[in-house]
C-alpha atoms as a PDB file:
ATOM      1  CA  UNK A   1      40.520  30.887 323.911  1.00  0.00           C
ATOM      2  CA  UNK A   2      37.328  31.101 321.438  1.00  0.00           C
ATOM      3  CA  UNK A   3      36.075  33.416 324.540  1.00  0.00           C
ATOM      4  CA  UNK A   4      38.675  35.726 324.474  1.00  0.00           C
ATOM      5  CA  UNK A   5      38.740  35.916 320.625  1.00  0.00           C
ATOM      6  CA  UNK A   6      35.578  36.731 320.240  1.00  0.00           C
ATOM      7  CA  UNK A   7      35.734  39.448 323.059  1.00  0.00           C
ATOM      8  CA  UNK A   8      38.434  41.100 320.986  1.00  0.00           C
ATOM      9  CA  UNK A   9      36.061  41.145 317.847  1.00  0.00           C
ATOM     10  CA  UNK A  10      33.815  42.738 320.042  1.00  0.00           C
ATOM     11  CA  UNK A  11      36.194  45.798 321.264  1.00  0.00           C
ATOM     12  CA  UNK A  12      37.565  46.123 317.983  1.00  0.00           C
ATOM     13  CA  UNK A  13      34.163  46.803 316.593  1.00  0.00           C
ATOM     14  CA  UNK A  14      33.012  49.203 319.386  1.00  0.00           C
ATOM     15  CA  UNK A  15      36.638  51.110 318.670  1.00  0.00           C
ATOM     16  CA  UNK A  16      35.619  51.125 314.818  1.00  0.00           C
ATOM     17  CA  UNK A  17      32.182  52.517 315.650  1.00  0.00           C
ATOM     18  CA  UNK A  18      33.802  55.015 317.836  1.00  0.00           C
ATOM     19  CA  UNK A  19      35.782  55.759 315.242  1.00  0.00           C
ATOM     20  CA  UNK A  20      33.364  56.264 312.287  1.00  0.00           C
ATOM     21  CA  UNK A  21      31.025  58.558 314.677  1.00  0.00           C
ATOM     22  CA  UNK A  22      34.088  60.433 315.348  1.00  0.00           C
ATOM     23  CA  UNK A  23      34.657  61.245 311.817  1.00  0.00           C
ATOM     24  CA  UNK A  24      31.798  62.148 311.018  1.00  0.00           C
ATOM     25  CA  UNK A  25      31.273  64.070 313.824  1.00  0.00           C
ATOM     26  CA  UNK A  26      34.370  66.270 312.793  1.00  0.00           C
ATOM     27  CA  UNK A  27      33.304  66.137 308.751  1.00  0.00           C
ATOM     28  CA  UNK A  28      30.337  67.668 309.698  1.00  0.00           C
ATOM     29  CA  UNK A  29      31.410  70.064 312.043  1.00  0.00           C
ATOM     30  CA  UNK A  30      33.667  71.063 309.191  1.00  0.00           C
ATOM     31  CA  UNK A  31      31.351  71.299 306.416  1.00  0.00           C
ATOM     32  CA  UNK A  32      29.176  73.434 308.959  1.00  0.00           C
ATOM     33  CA  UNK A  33      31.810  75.792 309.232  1.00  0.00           C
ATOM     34  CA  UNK A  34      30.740  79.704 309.238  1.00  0.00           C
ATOM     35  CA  UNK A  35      32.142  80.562 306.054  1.00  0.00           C
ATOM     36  CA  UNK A  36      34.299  83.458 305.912  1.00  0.00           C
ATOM     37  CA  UNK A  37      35.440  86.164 303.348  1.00  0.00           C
ATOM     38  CA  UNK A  38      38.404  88.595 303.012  1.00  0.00           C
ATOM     39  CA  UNK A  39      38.018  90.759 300.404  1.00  0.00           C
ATOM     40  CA  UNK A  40      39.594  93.645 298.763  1.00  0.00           C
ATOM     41  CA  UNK A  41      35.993  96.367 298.344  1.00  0.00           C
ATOM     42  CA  UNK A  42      36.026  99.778 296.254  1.00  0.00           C
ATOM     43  CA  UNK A  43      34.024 101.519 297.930  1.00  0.00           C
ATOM     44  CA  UNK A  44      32.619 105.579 298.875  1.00  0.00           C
ATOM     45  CA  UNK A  45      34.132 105.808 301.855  1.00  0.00           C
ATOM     46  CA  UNK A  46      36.973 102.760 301.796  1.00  0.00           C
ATOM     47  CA  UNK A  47      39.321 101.155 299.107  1.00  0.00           C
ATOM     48  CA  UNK A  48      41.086  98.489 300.374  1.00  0.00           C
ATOM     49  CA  UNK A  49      41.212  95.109 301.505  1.00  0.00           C
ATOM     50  CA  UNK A  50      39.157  93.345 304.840  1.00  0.00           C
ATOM     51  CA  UNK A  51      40.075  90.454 306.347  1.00  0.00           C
ATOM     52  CA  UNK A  52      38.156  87.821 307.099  1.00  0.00           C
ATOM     53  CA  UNK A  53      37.598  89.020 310.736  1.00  0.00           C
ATOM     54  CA  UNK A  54      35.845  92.138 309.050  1.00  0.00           C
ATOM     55  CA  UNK A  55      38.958  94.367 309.768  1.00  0.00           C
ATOM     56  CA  UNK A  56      40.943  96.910 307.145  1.00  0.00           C
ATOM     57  CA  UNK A  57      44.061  95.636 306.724  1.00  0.00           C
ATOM     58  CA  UNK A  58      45.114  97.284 303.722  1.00  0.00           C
ATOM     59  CA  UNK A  59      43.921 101.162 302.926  1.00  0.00           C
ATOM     60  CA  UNK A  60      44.431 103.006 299.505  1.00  0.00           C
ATOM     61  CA  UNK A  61      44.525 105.997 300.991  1.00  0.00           C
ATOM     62  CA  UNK A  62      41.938 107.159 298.758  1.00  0.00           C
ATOM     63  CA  UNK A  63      37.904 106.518 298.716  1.00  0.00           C
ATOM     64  CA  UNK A  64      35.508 106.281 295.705  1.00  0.00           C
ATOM     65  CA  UNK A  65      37.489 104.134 293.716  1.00  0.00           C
ATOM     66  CA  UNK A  66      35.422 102.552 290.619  1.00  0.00           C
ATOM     67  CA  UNK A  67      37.155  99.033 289.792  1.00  0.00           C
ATOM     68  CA  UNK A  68      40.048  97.610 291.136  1.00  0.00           C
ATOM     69  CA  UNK A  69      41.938  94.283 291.383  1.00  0.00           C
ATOM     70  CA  UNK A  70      44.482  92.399 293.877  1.00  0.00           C
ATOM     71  CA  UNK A  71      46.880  90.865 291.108  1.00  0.00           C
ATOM     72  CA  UNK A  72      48.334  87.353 291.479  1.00  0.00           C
ATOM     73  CA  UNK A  73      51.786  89.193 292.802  1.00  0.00           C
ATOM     74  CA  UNK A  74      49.825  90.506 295.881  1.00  0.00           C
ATOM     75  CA  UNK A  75      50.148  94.691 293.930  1.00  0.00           C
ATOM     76  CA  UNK A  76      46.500  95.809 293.860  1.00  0.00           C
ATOM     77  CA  UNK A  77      45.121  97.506 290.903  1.00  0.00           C
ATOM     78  CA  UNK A  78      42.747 100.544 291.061  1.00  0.00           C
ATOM     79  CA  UNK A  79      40.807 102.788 289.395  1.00  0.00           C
ATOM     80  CA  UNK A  80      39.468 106.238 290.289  1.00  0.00           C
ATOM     81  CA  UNK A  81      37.446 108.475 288.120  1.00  0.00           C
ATOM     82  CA  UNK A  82      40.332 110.054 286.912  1.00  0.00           C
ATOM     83  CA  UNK A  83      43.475 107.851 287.380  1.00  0.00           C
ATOM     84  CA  UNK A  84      44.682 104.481 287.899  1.00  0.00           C
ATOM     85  CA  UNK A  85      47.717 103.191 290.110  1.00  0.00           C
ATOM     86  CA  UNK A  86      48.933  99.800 290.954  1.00  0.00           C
ATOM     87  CA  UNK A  87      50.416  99.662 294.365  1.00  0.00           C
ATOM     88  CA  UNK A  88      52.305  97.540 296.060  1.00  0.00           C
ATOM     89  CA  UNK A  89      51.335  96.444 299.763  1.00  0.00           C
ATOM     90  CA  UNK A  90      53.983  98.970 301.226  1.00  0.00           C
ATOM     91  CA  UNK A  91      51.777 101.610 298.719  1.00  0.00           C
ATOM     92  CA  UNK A  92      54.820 102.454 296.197  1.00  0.00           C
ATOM     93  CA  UNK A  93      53.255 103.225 292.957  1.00  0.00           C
ATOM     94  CA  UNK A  94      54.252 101.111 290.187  1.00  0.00           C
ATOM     95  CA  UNK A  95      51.974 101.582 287.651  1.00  0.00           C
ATOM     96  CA  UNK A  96      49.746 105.107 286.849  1.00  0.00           C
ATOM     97  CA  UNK A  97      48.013 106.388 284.103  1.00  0.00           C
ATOM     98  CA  UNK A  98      45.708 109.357 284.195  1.00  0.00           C
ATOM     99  CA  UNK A  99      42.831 110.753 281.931  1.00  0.00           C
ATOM    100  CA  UNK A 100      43.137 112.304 279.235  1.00  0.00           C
ATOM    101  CA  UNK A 101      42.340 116.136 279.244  1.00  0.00           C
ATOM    102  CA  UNK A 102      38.963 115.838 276.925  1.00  0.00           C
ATOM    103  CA  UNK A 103      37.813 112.565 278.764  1.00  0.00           C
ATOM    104  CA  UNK A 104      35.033 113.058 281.880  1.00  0.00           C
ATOM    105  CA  UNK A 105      35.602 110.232 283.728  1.00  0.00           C
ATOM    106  CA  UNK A 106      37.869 106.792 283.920  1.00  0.00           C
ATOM    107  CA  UNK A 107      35.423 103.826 283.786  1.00  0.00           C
ATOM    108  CA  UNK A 108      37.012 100.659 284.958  1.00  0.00           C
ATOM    109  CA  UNK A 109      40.479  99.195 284.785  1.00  0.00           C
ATOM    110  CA  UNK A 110      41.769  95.400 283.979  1.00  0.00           C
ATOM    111  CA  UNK A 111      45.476  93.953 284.177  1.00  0.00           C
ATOM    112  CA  UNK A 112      45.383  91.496 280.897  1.00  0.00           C
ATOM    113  CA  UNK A 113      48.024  88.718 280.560  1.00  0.00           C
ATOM    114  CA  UNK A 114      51.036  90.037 279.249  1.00  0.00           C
ATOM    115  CA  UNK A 115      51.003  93.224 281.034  1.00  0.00           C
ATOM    116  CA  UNK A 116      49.080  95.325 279.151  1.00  0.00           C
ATOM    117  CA  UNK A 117      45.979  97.325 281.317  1.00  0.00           C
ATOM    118  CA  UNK A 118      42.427  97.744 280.043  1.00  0.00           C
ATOM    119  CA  UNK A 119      40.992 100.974 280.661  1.00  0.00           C
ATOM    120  CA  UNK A 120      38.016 102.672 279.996  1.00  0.00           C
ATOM    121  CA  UNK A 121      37.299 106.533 279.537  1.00  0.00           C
ATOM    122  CA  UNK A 122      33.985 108.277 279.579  1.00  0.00           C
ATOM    123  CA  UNK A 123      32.667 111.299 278.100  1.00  0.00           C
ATOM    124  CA  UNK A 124      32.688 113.212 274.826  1.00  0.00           C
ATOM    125  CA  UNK A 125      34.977 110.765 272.518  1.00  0.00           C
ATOM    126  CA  UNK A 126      34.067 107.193 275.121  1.00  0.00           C
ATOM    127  CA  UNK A 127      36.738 105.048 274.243  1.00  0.00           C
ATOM    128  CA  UNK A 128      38.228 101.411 274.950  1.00  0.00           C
ATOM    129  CA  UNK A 129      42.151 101.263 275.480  1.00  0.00           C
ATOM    130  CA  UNK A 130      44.986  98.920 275.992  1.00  0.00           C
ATOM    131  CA  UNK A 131      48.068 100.300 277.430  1.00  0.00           C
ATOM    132  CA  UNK A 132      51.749  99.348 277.822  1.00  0.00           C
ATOM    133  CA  UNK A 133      53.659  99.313 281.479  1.00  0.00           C
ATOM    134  CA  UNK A 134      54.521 102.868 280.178  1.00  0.00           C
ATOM    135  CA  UNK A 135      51.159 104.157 279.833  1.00  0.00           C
ATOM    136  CA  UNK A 136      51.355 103.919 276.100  1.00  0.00           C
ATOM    137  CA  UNK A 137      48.519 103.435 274.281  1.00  0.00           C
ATOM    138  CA  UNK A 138      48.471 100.419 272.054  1.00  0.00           C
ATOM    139  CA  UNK A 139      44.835 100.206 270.970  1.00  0.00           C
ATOM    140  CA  UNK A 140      42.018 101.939 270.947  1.00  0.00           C
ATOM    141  CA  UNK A 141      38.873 101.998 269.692  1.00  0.00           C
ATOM    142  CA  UNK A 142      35.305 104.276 270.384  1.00  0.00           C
ATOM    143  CA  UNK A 143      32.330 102.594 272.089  1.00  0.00           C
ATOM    144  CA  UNK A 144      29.120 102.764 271.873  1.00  0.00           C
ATOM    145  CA  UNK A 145      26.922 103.375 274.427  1.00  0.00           C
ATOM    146  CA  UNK A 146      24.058 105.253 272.972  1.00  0.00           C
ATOM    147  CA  UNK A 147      24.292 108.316 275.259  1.00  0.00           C
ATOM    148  CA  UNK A 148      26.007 111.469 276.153  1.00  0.00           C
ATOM    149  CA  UNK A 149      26.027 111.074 280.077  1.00  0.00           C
ATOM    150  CA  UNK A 150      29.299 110.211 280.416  1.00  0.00           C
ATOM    151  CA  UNK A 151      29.042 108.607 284.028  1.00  0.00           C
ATOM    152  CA  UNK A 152      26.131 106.637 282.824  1.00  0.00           C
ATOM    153  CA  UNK A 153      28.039 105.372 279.494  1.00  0.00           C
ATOM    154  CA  UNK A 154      29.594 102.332 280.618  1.00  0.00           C
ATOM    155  CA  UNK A 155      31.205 100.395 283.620  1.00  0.00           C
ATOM    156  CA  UNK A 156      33.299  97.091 284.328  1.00  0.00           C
ATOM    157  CA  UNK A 157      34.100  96.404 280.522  1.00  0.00           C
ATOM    158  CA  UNK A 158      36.536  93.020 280.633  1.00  0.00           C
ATOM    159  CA  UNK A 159      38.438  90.971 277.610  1.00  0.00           C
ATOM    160  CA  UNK A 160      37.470  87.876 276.913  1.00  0.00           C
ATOM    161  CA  UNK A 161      39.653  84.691 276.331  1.00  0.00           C
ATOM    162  CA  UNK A 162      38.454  84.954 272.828  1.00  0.00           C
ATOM    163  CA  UNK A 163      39.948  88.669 271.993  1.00  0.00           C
ATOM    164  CA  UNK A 164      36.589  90.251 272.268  1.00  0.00           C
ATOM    165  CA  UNK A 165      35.331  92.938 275.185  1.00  0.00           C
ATOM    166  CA  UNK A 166      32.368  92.851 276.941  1.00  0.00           C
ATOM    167  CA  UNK A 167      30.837  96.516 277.994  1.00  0.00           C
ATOM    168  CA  UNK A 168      28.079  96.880 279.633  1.00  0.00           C
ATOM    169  CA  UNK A 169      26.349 100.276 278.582  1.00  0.00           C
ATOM    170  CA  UNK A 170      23.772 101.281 281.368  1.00  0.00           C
ATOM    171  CA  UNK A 171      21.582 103.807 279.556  1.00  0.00           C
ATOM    172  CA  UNK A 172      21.321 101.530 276.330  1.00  0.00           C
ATOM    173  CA  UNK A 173      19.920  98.667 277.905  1.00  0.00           C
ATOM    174  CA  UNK A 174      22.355  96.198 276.386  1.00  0.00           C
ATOM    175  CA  UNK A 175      25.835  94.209 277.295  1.00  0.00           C
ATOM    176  CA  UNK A 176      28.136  94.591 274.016  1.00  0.00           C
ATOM    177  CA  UNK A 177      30.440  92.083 272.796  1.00  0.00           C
ATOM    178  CA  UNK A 178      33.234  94.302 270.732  1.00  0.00           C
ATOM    179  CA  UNK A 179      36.067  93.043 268.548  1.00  0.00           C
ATOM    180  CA  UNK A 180      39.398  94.538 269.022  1.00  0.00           C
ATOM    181  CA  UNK A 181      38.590  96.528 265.911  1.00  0.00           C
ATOM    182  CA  UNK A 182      35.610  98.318 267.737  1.00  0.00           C
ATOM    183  CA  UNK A 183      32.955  96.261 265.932  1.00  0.00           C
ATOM    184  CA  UNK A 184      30.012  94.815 267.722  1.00  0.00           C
ATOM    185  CA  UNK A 185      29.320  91.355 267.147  1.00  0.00           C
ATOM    186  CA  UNK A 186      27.077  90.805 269.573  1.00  0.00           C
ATOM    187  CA  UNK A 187      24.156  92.713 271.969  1.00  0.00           C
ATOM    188  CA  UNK A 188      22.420  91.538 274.957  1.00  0.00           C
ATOM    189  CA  UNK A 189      19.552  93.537 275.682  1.00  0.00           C
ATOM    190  CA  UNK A 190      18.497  93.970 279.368  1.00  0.00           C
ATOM    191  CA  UNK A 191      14.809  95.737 279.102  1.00  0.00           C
ATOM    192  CA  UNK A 192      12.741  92.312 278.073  1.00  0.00           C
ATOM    193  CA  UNK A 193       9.205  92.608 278.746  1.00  0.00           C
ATOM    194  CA  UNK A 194       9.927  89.515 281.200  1.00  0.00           C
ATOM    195  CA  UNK A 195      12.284  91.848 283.034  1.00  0.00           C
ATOM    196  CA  UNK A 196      10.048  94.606 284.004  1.00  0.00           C
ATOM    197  CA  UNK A 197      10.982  96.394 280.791  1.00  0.00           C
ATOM    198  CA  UNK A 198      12.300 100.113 280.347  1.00  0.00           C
ATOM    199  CA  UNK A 199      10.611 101.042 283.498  1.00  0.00           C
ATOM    200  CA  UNK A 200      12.515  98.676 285.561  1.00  0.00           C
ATOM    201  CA  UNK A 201      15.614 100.709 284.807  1.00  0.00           C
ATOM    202  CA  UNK A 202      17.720  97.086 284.635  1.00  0.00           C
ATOM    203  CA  UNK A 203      20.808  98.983 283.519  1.00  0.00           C
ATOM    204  CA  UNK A 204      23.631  96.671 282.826  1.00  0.00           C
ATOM    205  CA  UNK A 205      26.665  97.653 285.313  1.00  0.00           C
ATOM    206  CA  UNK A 206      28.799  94.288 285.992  1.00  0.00           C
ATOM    207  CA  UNK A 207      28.382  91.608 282.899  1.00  0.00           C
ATOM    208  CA  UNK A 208      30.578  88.374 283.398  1.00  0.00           C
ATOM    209  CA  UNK A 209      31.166  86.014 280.640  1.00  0.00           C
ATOM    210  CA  UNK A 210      31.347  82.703 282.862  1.00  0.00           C
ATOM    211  CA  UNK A 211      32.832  79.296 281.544  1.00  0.00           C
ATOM    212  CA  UNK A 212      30.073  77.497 280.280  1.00  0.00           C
ATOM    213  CA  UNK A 213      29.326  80.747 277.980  1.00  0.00           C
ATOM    214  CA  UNK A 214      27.057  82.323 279.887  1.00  0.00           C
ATOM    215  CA  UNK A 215      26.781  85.866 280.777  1.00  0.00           C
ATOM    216  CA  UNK A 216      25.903  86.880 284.838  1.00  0.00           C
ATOM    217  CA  UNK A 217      24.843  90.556 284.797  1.00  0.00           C
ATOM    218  CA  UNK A 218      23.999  92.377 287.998  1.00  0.00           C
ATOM    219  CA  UNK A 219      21.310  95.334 287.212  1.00  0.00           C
ATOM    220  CA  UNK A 220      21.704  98.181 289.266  1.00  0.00           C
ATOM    221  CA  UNK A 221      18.279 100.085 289.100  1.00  0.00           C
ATOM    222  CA  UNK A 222      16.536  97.101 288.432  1.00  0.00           C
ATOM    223  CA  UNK A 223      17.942  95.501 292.063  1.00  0.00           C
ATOM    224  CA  UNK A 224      18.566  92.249 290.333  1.00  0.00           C
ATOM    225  CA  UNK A 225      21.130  90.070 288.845  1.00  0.00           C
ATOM    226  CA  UNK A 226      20.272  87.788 286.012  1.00  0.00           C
ATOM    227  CA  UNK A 227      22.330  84.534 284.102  1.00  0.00           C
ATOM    228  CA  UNK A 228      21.565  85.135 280.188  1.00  0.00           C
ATOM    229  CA  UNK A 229      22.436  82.212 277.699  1.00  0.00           C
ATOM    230  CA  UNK A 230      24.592  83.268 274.809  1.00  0.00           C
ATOM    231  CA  UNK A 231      21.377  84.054 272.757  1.00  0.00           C
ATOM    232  CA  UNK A 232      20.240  86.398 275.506  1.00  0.00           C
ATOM    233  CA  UNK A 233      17.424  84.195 277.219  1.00  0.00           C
ATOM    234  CA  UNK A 234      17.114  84.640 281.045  1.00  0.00           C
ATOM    235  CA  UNK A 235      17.712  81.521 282.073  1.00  0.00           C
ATOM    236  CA  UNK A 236      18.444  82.020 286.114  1.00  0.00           C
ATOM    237  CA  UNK A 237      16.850  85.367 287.924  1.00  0.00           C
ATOM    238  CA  UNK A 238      17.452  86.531 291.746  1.00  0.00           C
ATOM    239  CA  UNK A 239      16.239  90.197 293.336  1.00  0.00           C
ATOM    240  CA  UNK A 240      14.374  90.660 296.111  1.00  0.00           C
ATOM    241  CA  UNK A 241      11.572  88.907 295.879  1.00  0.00           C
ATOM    242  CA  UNK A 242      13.691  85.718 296.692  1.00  0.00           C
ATOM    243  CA  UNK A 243      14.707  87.160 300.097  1.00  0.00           C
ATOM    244  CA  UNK A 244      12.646  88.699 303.089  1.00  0.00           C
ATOM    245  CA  UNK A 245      15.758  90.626 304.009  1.00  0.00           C
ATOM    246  CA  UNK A 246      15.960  92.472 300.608  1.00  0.00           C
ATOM    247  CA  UNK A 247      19.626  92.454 300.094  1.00  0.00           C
ATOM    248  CA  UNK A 248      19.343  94.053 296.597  1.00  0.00           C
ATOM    249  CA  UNK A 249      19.956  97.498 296.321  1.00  0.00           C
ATOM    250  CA  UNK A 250      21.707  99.392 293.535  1.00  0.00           C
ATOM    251  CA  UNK A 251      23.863  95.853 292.454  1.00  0.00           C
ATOM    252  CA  UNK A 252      26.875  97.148 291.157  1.00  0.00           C
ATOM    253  CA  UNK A 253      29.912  94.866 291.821  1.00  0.00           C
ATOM    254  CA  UNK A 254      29.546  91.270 291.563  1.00  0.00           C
ATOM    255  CA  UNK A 255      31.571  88.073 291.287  1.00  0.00           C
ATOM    256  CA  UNK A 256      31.080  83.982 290.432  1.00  0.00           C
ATOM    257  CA  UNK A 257      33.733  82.007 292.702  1.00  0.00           C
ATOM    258  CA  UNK A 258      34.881  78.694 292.119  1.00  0.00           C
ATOM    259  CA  UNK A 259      31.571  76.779 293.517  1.00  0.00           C
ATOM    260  CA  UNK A 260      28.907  78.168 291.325  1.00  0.00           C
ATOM    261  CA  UNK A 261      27.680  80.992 294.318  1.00  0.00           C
ATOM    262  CA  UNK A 262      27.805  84.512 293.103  1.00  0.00           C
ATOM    263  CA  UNK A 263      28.664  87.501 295.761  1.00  0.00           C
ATOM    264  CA  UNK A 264      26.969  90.720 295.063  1.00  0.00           C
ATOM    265  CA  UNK A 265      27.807  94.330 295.878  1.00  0.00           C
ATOM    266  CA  UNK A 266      25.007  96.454 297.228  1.00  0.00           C
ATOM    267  CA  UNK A 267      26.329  99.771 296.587  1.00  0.00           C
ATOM    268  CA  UNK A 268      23.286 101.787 298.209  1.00  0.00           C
ATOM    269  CA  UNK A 269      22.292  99.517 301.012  1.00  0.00           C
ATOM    270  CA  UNK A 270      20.580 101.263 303.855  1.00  0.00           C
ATOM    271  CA  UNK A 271      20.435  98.543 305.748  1.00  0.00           C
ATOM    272  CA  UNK A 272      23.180  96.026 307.239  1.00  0.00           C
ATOM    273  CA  UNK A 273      24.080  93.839 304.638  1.00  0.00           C
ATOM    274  CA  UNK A 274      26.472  95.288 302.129  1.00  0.00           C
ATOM    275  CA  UNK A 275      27.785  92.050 299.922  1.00  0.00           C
ATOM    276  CA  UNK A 276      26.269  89.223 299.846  1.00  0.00           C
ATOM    277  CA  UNK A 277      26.995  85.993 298.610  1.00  0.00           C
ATOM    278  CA  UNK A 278      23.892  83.717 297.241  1.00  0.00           C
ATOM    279  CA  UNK A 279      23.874  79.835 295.796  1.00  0.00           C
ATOM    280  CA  UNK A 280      22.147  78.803 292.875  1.00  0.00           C
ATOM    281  CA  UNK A 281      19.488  77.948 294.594  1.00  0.00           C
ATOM    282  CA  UNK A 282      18.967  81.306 295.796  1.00  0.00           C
ATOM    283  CA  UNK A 283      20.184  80.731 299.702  1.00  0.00           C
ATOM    284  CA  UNK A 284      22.457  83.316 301.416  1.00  0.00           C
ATOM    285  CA  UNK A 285      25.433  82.040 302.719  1.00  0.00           C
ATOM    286  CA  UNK A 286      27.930  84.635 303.567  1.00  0.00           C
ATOM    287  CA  UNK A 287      26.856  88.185 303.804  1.00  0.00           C
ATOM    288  CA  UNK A 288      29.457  91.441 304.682  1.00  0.00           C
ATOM    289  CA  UNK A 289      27.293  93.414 307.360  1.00  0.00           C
ATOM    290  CA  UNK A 290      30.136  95.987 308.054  1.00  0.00           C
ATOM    291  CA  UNK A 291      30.145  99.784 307.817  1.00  0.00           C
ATOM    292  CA  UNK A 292      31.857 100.184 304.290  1.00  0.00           C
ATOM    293  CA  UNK A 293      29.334  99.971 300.878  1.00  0.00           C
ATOM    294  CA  UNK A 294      30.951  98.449 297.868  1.00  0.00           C
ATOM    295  CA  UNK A 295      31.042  99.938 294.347  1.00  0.00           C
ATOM    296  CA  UNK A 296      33.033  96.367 293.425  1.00  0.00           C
ATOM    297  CA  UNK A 297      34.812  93.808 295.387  1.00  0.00           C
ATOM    298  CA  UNK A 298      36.874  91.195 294.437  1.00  0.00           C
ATOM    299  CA  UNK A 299      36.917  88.116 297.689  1.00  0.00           C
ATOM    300  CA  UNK A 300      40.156  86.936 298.447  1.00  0.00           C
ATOM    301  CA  UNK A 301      40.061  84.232 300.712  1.00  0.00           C
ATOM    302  CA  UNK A 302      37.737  81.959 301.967  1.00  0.00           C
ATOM    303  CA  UNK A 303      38.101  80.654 305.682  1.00  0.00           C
ATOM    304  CA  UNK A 304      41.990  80.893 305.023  1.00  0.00           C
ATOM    305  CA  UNK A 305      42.113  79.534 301.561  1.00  0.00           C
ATOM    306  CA  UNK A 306      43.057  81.630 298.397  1.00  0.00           C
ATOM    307  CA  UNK A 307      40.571  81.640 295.569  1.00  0.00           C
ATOM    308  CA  UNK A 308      42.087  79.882 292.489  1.00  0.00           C
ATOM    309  CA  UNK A 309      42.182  80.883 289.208  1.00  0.00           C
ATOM    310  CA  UNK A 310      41.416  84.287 287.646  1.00  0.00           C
ATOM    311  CA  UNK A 311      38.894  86.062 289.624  1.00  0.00           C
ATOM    312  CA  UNK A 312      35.309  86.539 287.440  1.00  0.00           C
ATOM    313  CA  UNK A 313      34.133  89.307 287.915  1.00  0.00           C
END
């Protein structure tokens, strides 16, 4: 009897073992899973959304888009240089608003809760504007970018949770914190000595005020993308001299998901990669190697799961 008991203990503890190593065989098979993207891109020569398998599943119609958004309703958001149109998937325009006459260039475009749109123009008169569902402007106010090239005056301006804009003026060197009265309150200056300088041409293009107060700000000339604190101290730095494939080139788009990694839009890659995605400790996880270059991107899904939250970027 004490025999067969203790044979019993015996299978039930080979069984257990069996079962442990087959857990963590599968946990780690899982957490070595190929991570995967689908993303919606702006880009010179697509505007539209890839799917995680790399395909276009969703065209614009329409290239050479500057900024654009898939809302939380599934209608995407877009801006050209001189319109914007929300679409639904089926592409019926439900939303458009076009330049004004004296204006160069539209600059970016942001859906803000309660319906208005942010939107940018560029040019003689550069200006900041909310509008209504209509089109109907419901604030204004001029920016400040410290130069007449209009294409070079600003790009990817965003509100804040606090009321304020950031706007990232290329040609000044700084990101701009504005009030909804037009007043800046606060600059963070991109040409620091410990940056290269002027000659490094970091012009700001993509600034993202992150949750902890921080701002991420991918520099385009400069072929890096820098963390500032909110005093304007570099306090986390990546460009190519962190990578032997050199991934950085012309950093324009950019986003911070959910886990801390950043993806970055390389909108004059030669080579294959196109976005990347990066961890704070500088490692490459995901990179887009397809034929389309990405002004800004905005990722969707990753390996079949939604993104939560509002998208930073």
């Amino acid at each position: 009897m004490e025999s067969t008991i203790n044979n019993k203990k015996q299978v039930m503890k080979i069984n257990l073992a069996v079962f442990v190593l087959l857990v963590g065989t599968i946990s780690l098979t899982l957490a070595d899973e190929p991570i995967r993207h689908s993303f919606f891109i702006a880009g010179p020569s697509f505007t539209g959304i890839i799917d995680e398998e790399g395909k276009e599943i969703w065209d614009s119609g329409r290239p050479a888009a500057r900024d654009g958004f898939v809302l939380a309703g599934g209608t995407v958001l877009i801006a050209w240089s001189d319109e914007v149109k929300e679409f639904t998937r089926d592409k019926k325009v439900v939303f458009h608003f076009a330049k004004s006459p004296e204006a160069r260039e539209i600059g970016t475009v942001q859906r803000l809760e309660g319906g208005r749109t942010l939107i940018t123009e560029l040019g003689p008169k550069p200006r900041l504007m909310e509008v209504d569902a209509a089109g109907k402007i419901l604030l204004e106010f001029p920016l400040q970018p410290e130069t007449d090239n209009a294409h070079m005056q600003t790009r990817m301006a965003r509100k804040l949770k606090s009321g304020n804009y950031l706007v990232p003026h290329l040609l000044a060197f700084k990101v701009k914190e504005y009030t909804p009265k037009g007043e800046v309150v606060q600059e963070f200056p991109t040409d620091m000595d410990d940056l290269g300088g002027r000659k490094a041409e970091n012009w700001p293009f993509t600034a993202i005020r992150l949750e902890n107060g921080n701002t991420l700000v991918n520099l385009t000339h400069g072929h890096k993308t820098v963390e500032l604190d909110s005093q304007g101290k570099v306090i986390w730095k990546i460009s190519n001299d962190d990578f032997p494939e050199k991934p950085f080139a012309d950093p324009c788009g950019g986003q911070r998901l959910p886990n801390g990694n950043t993806v970055i839009a390389s909108y004059a890659a030669s080579g294959p990669i196109k976005i990347f995605e990066v961890t704070p400790e500088k490692k490459i996880v995901w990179k887009y190697e397809g034929k389309h270059r990405a002004h800004e991107i905005q990722i969707l899904t990753t390996n079949g799961k939604p993104l939560e939250g509002p998208p930073l970027k």
